[in-house]
C-alpha atoms as a PDB file:
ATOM      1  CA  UNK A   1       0.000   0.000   0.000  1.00  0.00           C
ATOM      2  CA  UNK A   2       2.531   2.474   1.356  1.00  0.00           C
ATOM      3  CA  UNK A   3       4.604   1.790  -2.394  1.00  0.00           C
ATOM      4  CA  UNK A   4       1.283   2.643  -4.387  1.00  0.00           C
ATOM      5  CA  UNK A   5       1.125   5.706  -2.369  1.00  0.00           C
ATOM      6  CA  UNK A   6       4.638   6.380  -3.170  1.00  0.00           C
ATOM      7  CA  UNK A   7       4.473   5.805  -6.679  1.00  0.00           C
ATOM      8  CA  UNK A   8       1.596   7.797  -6.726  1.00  0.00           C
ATOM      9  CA  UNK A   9       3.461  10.591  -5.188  1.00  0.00           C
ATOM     10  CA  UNK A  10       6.223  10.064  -7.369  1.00  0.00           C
ATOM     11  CA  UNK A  11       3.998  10.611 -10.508  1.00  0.00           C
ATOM     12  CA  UNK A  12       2.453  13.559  -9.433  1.00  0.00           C
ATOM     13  CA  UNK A  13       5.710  15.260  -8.589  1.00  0.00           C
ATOM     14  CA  UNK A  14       6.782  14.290 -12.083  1.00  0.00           C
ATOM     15  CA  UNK A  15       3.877  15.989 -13.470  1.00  0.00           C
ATOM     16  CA  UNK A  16       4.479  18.603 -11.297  1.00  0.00           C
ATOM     17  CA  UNK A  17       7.834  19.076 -12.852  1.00  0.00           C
ATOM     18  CA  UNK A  18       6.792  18.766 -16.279  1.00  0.00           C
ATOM     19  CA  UNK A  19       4.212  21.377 -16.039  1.00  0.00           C
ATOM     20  CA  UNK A  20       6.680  23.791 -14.335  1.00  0.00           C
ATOM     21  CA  UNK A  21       9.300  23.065 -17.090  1.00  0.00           C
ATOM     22  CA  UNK A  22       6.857  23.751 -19.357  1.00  0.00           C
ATOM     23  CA  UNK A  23       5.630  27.056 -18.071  1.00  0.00           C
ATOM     24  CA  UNK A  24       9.553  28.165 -17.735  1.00  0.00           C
ATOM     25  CA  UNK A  25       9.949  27.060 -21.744  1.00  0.00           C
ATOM     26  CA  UNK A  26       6.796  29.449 -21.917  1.00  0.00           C
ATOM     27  CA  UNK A  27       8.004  32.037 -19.607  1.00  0.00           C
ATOM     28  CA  UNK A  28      11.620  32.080 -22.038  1.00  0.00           C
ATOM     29  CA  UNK A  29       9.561  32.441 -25.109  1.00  0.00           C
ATOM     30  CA  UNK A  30       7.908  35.373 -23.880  1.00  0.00           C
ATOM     31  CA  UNK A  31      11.087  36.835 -22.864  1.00  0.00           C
ATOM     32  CA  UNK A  32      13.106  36.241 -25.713  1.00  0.00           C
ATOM     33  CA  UNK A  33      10.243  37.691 -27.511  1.00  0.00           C
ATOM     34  CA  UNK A  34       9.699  40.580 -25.522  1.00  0.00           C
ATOM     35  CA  UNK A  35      13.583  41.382 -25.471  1.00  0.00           C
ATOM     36  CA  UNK A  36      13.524  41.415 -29.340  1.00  0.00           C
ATOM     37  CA  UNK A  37      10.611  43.811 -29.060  1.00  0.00           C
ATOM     38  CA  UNK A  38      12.734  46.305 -27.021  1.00  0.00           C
ATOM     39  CA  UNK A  39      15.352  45.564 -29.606  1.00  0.00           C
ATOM     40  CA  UNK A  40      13.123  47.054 -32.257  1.00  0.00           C
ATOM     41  CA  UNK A  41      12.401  49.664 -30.416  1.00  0.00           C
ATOM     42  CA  UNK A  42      15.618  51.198 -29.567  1.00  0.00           C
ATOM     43  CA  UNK A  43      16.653  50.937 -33.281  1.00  0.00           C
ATOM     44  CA  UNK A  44      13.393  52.938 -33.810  1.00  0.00           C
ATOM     45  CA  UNK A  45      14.406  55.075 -30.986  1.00  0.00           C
ATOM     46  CA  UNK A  46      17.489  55.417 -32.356  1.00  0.00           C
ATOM     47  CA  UNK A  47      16.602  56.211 -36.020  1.00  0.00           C
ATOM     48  CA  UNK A  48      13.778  59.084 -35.021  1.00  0.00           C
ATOM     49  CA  UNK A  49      16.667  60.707 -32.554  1.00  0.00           C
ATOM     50  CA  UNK A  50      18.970  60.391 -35.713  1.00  0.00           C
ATOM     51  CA  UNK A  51      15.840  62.323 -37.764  1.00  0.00           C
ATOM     52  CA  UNK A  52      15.958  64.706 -35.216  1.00  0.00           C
ATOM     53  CA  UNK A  53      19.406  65.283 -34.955  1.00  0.00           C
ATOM     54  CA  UNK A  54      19.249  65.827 -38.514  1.00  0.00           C
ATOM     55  CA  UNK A  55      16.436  67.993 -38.701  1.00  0.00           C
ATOM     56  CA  UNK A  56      17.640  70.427 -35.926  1.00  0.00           C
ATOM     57  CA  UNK A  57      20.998  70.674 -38.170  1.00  0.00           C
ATOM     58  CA  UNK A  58      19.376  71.880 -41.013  1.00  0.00           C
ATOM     59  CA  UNK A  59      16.693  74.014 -39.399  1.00  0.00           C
ATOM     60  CA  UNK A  60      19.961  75.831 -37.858  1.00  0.00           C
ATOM     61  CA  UNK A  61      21.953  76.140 -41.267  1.00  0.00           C
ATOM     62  CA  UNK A  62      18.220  77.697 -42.617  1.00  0.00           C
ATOM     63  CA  UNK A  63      18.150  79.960 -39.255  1.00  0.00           C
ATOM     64  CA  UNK A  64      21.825  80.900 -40.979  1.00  0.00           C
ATOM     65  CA  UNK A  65      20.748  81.627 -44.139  1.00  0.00           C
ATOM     66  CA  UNK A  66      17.631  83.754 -42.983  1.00  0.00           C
ATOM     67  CA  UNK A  67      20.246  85.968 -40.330  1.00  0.00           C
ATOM     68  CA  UNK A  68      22.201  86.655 -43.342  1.00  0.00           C
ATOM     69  CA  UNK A  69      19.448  87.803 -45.661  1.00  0.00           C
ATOM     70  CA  UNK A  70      17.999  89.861 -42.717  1.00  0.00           C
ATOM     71  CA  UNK A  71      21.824  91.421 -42.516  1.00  0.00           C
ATOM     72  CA  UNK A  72      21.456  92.351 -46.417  1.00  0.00           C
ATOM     73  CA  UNK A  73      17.824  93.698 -46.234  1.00  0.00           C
ATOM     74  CA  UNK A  74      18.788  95.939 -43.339  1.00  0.00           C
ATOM     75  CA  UNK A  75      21.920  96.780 -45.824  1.00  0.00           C
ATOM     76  CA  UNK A  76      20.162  97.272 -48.841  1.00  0.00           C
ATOM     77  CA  UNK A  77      17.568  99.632 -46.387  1.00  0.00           C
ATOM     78  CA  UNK A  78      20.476 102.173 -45.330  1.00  0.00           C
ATOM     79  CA  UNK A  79      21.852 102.396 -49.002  1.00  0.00           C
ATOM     80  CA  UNK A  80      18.401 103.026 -49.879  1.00  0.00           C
ATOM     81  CA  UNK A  81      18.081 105.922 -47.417  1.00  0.00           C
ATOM     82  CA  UNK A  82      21.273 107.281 -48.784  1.00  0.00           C
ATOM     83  CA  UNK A  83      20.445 107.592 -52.109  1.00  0.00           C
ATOM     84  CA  UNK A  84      16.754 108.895 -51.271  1.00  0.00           C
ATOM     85  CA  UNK A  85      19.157 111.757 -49.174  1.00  0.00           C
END
């Protein structure tokens, strides 16, 4: 009786143990899946900060450009007075 009981024991501890490596197998799936998903996102991260980067580079070179016209209006202004003098 008492080795049924074991055995009985022993196969529901195996089950046990079966069922918890399976949920780990699950539990690594969703990490490994989940860590590739960050992955992805950092390169995305990455690639928009890169867009920014660029962006703010040329919106300063254009900020450049528009200070130096502004110099030559306010130029071309004073000649203007002059020659209206």
């Amino acid at each position: 009786e008492e080795e049924k009981q074991n055995a009985a024991r022993l196969q529901e501890l195996q089950e046990l143990i079966q069922r918890q490596k399976e949920e780990l197998a699950r539990i690594d799936r969703t990490l490994i899946e989940l860590n590739n998903e960050r992955e992805k996102l950092e390169a995305e991260l990455d690639r928009e900060q890169q867009l920014l980067e660029d962006h703010e580079g040329e919106l300063e070179k254009q900020l450049e450009i528009l200070e130096r016209l502004k110099e030559q209006l306010e130029h071309f202004q004073e000649e203007k007075e002059h020659l209206v003098e």
